[in-house]
C-alpha atoms as a PDB file:
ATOM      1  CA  UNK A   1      23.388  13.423 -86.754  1.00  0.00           C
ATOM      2  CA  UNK A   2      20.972  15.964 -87.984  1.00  0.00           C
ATOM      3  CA  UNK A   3      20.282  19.225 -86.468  1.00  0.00           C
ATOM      4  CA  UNK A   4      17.084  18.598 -85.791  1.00  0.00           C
ATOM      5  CA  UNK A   5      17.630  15.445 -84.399  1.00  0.00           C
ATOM      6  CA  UNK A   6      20.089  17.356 -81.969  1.00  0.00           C
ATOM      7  CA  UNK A   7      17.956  20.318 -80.999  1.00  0.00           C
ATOM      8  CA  UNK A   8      15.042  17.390 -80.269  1.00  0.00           C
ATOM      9  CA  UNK A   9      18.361  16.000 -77.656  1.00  0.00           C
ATOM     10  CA  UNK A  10      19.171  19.487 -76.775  1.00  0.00           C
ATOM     11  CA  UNK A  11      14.996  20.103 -75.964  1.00  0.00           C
ATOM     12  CA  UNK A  12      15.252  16.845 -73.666  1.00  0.00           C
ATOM     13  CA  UNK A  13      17.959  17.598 -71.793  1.00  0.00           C
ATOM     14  CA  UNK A  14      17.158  20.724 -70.889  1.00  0.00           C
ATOM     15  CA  UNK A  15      13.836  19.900 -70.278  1.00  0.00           C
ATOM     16  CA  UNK A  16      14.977  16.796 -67.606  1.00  0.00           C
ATOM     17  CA  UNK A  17      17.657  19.628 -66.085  1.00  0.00           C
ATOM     18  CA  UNK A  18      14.870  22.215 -65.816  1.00  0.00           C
ATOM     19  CA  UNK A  19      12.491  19.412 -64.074  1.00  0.00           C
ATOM     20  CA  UNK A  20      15.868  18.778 -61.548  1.00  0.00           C
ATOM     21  CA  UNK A  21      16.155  22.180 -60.798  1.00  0.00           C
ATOM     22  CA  UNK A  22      12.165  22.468 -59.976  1.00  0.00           C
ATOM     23  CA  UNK A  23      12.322  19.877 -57.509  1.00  0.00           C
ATOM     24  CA  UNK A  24      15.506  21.399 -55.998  1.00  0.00           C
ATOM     25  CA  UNK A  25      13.813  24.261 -55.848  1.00  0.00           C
ATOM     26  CA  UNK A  26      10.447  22.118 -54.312  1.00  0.00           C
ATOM     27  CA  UNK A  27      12.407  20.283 -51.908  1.00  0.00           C
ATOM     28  CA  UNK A  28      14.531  23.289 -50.899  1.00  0.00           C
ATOM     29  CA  UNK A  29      10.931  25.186 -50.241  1.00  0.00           C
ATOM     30  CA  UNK A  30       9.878  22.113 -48.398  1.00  0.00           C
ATOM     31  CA  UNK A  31      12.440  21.975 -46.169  1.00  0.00           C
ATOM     32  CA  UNK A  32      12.401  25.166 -45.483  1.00  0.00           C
ATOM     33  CA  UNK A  33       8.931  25.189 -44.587  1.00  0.00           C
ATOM     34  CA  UNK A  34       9.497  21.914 -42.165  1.00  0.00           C
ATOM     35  CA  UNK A  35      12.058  24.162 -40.206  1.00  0.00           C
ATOM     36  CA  UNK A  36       9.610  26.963 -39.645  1.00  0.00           C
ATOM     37  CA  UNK A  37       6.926  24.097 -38.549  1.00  0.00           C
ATOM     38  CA  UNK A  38       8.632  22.743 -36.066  1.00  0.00           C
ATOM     39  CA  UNK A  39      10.879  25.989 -34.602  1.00  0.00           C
ATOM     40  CA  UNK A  40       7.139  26.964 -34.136  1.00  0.00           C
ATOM     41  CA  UNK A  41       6.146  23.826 -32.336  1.00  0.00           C
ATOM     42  CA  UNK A  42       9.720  24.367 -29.929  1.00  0.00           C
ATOM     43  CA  UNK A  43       8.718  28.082 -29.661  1.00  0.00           C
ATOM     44  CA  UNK A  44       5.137  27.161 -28.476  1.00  0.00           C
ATOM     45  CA  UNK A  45       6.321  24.166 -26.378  1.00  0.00           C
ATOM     46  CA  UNK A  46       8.848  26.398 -24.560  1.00  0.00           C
ATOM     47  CA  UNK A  47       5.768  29.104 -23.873  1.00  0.00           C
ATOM     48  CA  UNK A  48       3.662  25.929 -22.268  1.00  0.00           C
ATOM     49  CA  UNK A  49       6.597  24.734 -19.934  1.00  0.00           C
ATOM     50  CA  UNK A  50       7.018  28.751 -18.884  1.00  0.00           C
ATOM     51  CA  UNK A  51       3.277  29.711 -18.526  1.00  0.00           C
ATOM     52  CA  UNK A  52       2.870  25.795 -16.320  1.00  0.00           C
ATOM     53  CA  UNK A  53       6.326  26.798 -14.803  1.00  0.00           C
ATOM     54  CA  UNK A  54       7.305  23.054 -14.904  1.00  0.00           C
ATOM     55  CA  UNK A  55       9.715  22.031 -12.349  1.00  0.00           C
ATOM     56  CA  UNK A  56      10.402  19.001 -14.263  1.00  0.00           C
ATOM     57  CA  UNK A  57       9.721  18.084 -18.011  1.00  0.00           C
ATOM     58  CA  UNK A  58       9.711  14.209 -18.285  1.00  0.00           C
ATOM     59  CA  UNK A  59      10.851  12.767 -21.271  1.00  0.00           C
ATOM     60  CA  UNK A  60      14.043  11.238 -22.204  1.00  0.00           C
ATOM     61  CA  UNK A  61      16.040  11.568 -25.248  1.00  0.00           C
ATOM     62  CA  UNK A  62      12.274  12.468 -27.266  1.00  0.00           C
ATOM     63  CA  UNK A  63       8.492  12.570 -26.233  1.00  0.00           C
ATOM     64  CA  UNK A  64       7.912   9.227 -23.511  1.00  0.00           C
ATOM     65  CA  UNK A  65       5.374   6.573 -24.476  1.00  0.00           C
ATOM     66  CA  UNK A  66       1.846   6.585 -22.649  1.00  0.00           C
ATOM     67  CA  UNK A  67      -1.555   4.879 -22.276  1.00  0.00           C
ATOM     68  CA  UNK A  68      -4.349   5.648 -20.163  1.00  0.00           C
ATOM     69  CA  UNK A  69      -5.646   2.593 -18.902  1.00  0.00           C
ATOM     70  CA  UNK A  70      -9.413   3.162 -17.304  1.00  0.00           C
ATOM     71  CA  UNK A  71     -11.147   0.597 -15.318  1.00  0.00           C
ATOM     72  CA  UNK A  72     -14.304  -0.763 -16.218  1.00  0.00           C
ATOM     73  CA  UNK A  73     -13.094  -0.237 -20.337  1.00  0.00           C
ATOM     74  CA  UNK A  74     -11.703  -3.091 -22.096  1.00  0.00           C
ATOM     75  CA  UNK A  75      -8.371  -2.785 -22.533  1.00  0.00           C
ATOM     76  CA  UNK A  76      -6.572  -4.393 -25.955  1.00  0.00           C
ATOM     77  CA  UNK A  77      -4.071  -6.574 -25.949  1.00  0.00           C
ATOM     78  CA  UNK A  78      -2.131  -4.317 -27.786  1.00  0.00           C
ATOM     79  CA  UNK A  79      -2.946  -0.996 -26.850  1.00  0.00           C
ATOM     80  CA  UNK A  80      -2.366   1.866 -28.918  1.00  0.00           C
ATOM     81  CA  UNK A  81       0.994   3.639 -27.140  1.00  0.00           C
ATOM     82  CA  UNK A  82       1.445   7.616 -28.182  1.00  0.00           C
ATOM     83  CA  UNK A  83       3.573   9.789 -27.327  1.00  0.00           C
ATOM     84  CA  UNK A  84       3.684  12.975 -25.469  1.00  0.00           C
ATOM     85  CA  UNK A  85       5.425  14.785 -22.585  1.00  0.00           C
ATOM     86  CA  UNK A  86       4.667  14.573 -19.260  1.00  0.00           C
ATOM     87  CA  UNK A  87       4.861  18.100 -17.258  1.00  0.00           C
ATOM     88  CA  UNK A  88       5.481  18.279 -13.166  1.00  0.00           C
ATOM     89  CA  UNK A  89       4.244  21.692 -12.065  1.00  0.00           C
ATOM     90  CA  UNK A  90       4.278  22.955  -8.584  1.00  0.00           C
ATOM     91  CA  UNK A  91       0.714  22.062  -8.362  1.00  0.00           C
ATOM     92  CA  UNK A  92      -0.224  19.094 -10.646  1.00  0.00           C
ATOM     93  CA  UNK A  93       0.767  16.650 -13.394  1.00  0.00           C
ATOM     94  CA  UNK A  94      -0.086  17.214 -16.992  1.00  0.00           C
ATOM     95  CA  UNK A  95       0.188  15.557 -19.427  1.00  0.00           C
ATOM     96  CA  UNK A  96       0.416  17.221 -23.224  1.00  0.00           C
ATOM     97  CA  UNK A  97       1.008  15.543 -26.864  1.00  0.00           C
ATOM     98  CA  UNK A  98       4.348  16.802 -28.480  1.00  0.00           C
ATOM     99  CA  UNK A  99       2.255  19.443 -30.225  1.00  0.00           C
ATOM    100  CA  UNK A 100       1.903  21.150 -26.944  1.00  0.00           C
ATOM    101  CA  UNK A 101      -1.923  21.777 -28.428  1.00  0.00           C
ATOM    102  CA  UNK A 102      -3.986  20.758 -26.031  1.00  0.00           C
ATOM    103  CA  UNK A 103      -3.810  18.838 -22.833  1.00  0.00           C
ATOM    104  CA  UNK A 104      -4.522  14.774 -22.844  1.00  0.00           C
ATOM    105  CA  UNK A 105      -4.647  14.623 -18.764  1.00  0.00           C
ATOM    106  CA  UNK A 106      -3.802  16.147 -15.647  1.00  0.00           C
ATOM    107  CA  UNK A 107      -4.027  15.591 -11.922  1.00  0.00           C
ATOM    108  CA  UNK A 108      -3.296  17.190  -8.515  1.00  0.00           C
ATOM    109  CA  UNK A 109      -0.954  15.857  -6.086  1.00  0.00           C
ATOM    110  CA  UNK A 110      -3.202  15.077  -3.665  1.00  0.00           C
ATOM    111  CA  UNK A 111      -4.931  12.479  -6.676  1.00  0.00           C
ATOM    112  CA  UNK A 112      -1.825  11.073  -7.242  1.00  0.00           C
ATOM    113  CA  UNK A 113      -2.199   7.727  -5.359  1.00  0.00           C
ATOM    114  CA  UNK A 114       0.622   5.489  -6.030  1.00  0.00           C
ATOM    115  CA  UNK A 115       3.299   5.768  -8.421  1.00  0.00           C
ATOM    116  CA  UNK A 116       4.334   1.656  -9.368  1.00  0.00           C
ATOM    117  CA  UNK A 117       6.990   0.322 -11.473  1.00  0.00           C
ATOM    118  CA  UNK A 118       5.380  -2.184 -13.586  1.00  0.00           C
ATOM    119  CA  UNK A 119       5.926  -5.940 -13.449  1.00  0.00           C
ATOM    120  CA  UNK A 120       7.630  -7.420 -15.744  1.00  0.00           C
ATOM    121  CA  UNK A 121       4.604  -9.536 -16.940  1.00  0.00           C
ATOM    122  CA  UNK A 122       1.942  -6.507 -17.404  1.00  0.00           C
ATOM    123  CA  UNK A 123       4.054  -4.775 -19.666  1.00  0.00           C
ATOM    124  CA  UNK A 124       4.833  -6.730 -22.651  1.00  0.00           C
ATOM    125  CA  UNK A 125       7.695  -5.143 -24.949  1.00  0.00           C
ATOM    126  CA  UNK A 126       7.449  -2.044 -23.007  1.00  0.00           C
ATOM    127  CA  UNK A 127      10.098  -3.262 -19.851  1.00  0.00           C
ATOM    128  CA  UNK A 128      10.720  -0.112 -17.914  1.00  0.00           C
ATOM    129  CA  UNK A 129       6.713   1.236 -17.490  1.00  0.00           C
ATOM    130  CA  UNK A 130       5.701   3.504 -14.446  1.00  0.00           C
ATOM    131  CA  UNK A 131       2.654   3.852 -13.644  1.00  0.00           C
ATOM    132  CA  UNK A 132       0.732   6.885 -12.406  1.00  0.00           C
ATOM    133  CA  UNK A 133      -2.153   5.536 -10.185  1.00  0.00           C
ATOM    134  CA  UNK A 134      -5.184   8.311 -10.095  1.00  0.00           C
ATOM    135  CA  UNK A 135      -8.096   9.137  -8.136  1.00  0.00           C
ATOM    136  CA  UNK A 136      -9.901  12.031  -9.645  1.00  0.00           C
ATOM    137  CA  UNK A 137     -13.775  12.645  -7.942  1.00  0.00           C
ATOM    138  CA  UNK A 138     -13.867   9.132  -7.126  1.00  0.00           C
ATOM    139  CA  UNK A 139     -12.736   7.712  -9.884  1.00  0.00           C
ATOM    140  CA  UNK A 140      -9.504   5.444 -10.787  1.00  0.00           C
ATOM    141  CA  UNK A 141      -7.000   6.051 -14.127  1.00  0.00           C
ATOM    142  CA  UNK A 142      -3.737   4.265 -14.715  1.00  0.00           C
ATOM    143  CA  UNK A 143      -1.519   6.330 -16.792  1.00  0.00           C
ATOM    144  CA  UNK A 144       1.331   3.953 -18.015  1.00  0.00           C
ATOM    145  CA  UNK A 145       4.432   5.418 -19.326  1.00  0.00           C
ATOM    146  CA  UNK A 146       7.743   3.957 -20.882  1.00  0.00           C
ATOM    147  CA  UNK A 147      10.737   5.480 -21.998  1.00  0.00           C
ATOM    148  CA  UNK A 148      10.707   7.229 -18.952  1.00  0.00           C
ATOM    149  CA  UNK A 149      14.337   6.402 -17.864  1.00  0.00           C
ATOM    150  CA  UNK A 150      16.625   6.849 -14.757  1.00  0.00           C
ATOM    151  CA  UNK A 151      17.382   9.548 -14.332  1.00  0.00           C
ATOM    152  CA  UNK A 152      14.018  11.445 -14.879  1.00  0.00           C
ATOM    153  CA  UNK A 153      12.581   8.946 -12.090  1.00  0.00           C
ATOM    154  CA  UNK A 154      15.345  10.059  -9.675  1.00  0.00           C
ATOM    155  CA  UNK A 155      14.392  13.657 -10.364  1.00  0.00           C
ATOM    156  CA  UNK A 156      10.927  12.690  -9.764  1.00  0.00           C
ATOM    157  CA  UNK A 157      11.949  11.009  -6.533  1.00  0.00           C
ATOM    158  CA  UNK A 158      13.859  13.208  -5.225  1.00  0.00           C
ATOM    159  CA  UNK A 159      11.495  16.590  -5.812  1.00  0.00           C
ATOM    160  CA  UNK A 160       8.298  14.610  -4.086  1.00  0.00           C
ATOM    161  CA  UNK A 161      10.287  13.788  -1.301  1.00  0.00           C
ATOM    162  CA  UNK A 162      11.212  17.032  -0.985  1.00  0.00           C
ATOM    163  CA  UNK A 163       7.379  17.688  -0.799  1.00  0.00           C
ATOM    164  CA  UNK A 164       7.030  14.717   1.382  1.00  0.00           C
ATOM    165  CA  UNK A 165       4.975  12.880  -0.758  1.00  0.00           C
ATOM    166  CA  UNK A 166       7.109  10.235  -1.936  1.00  0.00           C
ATOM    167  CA  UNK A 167       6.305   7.751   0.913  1.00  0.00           C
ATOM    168  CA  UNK A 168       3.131   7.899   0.530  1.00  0.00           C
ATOM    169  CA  UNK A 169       3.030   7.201  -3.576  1.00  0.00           C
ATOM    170  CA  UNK A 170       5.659   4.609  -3.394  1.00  0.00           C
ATOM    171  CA  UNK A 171       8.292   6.202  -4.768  1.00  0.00           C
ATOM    172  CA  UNK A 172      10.943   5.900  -1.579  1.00  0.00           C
ATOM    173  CA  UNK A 173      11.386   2.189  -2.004  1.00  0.00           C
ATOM    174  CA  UNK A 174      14.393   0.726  -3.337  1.00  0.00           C
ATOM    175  CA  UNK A 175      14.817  -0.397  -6.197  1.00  0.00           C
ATOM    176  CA  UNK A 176      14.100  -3.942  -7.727  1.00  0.00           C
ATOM    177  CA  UNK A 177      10.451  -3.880  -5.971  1.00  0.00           C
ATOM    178  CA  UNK A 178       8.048  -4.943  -8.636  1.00  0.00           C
ATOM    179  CA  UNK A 179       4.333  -3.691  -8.273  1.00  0.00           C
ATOM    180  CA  UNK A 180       2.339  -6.381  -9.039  1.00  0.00           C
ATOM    181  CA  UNK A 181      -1.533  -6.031 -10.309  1.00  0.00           C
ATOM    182  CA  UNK A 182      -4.166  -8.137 -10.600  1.00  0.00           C
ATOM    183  CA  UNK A 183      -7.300  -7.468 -12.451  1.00  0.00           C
ATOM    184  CA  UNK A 184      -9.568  -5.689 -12.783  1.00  0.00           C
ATOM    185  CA  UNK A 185     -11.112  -9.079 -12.267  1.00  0.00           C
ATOM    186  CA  UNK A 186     -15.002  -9.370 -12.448  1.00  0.00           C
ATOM    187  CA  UNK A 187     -16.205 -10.640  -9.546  1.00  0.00           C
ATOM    188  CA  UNK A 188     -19.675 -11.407  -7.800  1.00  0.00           C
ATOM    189  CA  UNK A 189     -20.287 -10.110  -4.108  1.00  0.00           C
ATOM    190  CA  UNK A 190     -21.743 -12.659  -1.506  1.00  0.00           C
ATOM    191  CA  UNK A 191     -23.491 -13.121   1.276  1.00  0.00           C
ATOM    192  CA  UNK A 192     -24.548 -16.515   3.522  1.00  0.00           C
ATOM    193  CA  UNK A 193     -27.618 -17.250   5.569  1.00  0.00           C
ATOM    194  CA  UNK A 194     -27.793 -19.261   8.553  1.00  0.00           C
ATOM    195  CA  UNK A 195     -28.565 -22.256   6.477  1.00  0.00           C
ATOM    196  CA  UNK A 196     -25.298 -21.902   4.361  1.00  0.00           C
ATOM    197  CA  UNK A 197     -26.913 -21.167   1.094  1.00  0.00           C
ATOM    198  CA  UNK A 198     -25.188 -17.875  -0.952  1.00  0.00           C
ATOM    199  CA  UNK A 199     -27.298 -15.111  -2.685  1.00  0.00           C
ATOM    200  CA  UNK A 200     -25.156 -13.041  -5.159  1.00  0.00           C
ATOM    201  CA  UNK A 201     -25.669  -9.188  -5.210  1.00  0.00           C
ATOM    202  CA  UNK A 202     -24.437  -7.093  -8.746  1.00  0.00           C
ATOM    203  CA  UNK A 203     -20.916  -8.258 -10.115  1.00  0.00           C
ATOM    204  CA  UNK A 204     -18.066  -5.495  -9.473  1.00  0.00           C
ATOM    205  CA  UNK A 205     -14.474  -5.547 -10.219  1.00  0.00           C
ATOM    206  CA  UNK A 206     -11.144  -6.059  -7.973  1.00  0.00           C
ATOM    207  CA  UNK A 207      -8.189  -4.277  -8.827  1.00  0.00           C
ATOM    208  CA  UNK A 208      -5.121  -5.485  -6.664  1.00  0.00           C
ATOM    209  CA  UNK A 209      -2.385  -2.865  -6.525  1.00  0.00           C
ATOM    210  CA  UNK A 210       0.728  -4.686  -4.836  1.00  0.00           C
ATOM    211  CA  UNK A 211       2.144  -3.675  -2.488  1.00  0.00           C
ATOM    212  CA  UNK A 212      -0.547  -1.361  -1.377  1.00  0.00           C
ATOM    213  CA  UNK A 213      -4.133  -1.451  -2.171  1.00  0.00           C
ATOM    214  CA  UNK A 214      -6.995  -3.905  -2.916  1.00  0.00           C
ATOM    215  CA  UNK A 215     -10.045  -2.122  -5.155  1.00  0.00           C
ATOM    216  CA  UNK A 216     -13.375  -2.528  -5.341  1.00  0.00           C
ATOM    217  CA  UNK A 217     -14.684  -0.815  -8.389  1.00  0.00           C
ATOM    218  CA  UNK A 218     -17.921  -0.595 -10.311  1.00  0.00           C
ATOM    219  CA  UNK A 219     -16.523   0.293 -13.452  1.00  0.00           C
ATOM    220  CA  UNK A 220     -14.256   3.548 -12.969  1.00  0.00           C
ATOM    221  CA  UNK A 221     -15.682   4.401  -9.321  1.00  0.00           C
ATOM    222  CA  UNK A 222     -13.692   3.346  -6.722  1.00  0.00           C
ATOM    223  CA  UNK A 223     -16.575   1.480  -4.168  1.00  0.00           C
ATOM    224  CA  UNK A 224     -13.742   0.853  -1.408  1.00  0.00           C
ATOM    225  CA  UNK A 225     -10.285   1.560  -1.129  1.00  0.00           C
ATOM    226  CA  UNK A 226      -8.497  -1.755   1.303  1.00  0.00           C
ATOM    227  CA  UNK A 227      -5.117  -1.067   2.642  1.00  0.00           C
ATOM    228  CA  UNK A 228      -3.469  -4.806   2.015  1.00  0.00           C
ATOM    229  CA  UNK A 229      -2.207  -4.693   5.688  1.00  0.00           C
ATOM    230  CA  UNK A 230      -5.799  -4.533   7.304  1.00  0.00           C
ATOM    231  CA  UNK A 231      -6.716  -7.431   5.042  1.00  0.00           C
ATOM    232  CA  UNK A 232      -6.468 -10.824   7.189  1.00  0.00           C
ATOM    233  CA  UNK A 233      -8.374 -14.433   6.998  1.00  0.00           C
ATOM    234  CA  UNK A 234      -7.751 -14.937   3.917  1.00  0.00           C
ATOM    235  CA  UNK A 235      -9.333 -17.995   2.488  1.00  0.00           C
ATOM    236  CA  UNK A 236     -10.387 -19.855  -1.129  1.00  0.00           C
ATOM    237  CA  UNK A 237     -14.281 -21.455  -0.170  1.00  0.00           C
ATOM    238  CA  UNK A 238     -15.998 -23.718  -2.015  1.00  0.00           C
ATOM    239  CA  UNK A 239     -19.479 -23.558  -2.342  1.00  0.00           C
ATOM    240  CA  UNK A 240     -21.647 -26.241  -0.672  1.00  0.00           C
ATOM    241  CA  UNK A 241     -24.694 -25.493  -1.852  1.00  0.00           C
ATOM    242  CA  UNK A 242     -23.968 -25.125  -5.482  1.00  0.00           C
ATOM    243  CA  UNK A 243     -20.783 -27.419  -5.957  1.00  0.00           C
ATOM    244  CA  UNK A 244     -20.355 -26.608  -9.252  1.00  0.00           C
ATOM    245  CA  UNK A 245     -20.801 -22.982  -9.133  1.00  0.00           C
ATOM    246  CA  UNK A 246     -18.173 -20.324  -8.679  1.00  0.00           C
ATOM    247  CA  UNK A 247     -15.929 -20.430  -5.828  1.00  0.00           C
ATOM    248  CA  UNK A 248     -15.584 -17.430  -3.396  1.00  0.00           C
ATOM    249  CA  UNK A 249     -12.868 -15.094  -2.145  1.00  0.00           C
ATOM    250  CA  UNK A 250     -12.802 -14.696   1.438  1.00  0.00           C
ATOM    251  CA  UNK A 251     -11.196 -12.342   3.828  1.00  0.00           C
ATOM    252  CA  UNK A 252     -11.704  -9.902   6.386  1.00  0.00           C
ATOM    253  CA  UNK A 253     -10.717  -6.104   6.516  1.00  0.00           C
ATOM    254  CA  UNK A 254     -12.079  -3.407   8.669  1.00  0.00           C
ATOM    255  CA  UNK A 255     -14.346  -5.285  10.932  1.00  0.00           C
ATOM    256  CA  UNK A 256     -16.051  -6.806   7.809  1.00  0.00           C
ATOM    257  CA  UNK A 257     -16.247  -9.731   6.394  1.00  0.00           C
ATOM    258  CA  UNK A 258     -16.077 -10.055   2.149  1.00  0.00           C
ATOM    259  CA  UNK A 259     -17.180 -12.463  -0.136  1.00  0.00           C
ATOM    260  CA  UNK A 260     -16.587 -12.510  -3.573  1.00  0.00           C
ATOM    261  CA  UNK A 261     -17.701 -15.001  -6.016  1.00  0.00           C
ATOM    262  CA  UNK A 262     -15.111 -15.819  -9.426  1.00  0.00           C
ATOM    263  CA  UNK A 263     -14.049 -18.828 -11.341  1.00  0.00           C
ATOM    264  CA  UNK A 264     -10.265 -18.309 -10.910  1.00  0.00           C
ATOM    265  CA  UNK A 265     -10.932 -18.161  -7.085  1.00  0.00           C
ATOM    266  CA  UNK A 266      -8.219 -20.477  -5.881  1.00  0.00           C
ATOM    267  CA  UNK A 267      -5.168 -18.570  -8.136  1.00  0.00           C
ATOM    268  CA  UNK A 268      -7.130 -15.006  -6.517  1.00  0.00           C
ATOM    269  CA  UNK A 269      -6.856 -15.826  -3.017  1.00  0.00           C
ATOM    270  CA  UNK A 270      -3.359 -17.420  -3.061  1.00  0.00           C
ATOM    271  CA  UNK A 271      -2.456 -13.793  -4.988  1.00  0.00           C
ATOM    272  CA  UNK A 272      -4.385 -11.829  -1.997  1.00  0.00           C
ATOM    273  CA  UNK A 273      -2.605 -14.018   0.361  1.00  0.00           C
ATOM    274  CA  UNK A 274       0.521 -13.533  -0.781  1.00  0.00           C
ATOM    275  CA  UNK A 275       0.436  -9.545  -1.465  1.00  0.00           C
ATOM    276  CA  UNK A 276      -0.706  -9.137   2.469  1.00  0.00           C
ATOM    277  CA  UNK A 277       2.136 -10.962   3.547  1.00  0.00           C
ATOM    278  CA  UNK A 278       4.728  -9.236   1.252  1.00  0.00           C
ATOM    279  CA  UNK A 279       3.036  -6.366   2.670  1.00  0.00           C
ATOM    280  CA  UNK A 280       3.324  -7.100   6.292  1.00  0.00           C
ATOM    281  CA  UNK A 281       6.846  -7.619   5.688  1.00  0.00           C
ATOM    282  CA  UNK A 282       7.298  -4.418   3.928  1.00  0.00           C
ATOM    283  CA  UNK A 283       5.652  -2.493   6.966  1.00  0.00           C
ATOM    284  CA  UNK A 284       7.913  -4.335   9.331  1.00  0.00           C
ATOM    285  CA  UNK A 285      11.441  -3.129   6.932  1.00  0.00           C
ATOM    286  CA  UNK A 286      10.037   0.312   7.449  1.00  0.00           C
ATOM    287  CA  UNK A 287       9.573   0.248  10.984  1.00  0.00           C
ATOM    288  CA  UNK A 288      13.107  -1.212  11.697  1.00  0.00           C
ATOM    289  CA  UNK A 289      14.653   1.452   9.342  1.00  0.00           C
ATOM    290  CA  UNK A 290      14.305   5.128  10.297  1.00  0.00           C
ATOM    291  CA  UNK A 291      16.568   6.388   7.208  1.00  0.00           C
ATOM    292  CA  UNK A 292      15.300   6.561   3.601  1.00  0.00           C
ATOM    293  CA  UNK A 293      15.119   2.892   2.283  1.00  0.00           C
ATOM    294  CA  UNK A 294      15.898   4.345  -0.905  1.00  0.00           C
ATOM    295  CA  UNK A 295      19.280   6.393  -1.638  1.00  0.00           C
ATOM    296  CA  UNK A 296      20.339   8.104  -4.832  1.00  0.00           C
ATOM    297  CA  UNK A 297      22.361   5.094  -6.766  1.00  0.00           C
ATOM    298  CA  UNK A 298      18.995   3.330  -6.288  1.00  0.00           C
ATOM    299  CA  UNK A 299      18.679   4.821  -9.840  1.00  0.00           C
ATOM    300  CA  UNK A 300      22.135   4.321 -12.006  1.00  0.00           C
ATOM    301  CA  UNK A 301      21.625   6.221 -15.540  1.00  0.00           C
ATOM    302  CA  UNK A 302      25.083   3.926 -16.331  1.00  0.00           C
ATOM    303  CA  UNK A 303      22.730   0.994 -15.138  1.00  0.00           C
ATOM    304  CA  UNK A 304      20.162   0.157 -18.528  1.00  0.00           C
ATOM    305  CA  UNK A 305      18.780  -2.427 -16.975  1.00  0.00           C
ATOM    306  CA  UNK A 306      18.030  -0.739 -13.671  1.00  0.00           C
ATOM    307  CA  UNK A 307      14.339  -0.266 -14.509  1.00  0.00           C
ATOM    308  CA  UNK A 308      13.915  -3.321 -16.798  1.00  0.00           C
ATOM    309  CA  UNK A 309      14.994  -5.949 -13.906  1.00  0.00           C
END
């Protein structure tokens, strides 16, 4: 082999170790920039829980999964699920990405009106959801989480009870309880002469919340709040005058009587029907029992399927 033809090997080898040592070098630079990233991001993070002074940081094993479901917006089929990091303060909920750089959304106690864990047929691939029901000026927000786990909802449980708000968000019922929800379903309110006949006002929305609440929303804002145990009469109508038109709704609740018209009106009522009496039944447990229907291995981190079932 001639020299030159080895200096030309010599030039290439070098030239590929020199081009390995660059991207070391690169990579090595990278990284190290990466760890100074993120110990920022933990140094900020742990600034935000101290300056909220967070009794409770939920997440488990990483950031949970959300979406903020709002009434009267059409929600995908898929929604888009992020994730973040849901902070319990001693005065309000707030929610932050795992950035820590802003917040997404937050609410008081006293807007926290029910805290559900999801049926099994609302949430998809997503098993063990809880949902954060919210009132804010008069208007209603479903934040949805997963990946919440036991443990963090037994924490939860245990510190609202503590503030004896538990009851009244749902959250001291045992285990195995699905919430079921209906809707928001589009609906049309009516009203009958004394001949029969039906005039239909603007459509609005019903959200069923099971076991507690029946909606009426136009778009976002809540119209009327009905407590499911003051709903009676109960009753799938078919119009007379307009046989082919939409069935209606019936029932009665707080000395009034409601109409609403809908195409699925038969499946609605028997729904409505059956959520009062489940609730009923629920009131009566309560009564009967004066301890905590509820008790700590309720929640069994050993358990995975505790939520999912």
């Amino acid at each position: 082999m001639a020299i030159s033809e080895i200096l030309i090997l010599l030039l290439v080898f070098g030239g590929v170790f020199a081009l390995q040592l660059l991207m070391f070098a690169w990579r090595d630079k990278s990284d190290a920039a990466d760890a100074r990233k993120q110990q920022a991001v933990e140094d900020h993070r742990d600034e935000v829980i101290a300056r909220e002074q967070a009794l409770l940081v939920l997440e488990n094993w990483g950031p949970l999964s959300y979406h903020l479901f709002i009434p009267g917006q059409r929600e995908p089929q898929w929604p888009n699920w992020k994730k973040g990091v849901l902070l319990v303060t001693p005065t309000r909920f707030v929610l932050y990405p795992t950035t820590f750089d802003h917040e997404i959304f937050s609410f008081a106690y006293d807007q926290l009106r029910w805290i559900g864990l999801a049926h099994k047929e609302h949430t998809r691939f997503y098993e063990d959801q809880v949902w954060f029901h919210v009132e804010k000026a008069g208007h209603w927000s479903v934040l949805k989480t997963s990946s919440l786990g036991n443990e963090n909802l037994l924490k939860l449980r245990k510190l609202l009870n503590s503030m004896g708000i538990a009851e009244r968000v749902g959250l001291h019922r045992r285990r195995g309880r699905r919430d079921l929800h209906y809707g928001p379903v589009r609906v049309v309110p009516a009203t009958q002469d004394i001949h029969g006949a039906w005039t239909l006002a603007e459509p609005v929305s019903l959200f069923l919340i099971r076991p507690r609440f029946l909606l009426i929303l136009d778009g976002q804002r809540v119209l009327r709040e009905l407590a499911l145990e003051q709903i009676q009469q109960v009753a799938a109508v078919r119009r007379l005058d307009a046989p082919k038109a939409d069935g209606l709704v019936s029932f009665r609740a707080e000395e009034e009587r409601f109409n609403f018209a809908l195409k699925d009106y038969e499946a609605f009522a028997q729904i409505l029907a059956e959520a009062v009496h489940s609730r009923l039944e629920e009131a009566l447990e309560q009564k009967q029992k004066k301890s905590d229907d509820w008790d700590d291995g309720d929640f069994d981190e050993s358990d995975p399927g505790t939520l999912a079932r």
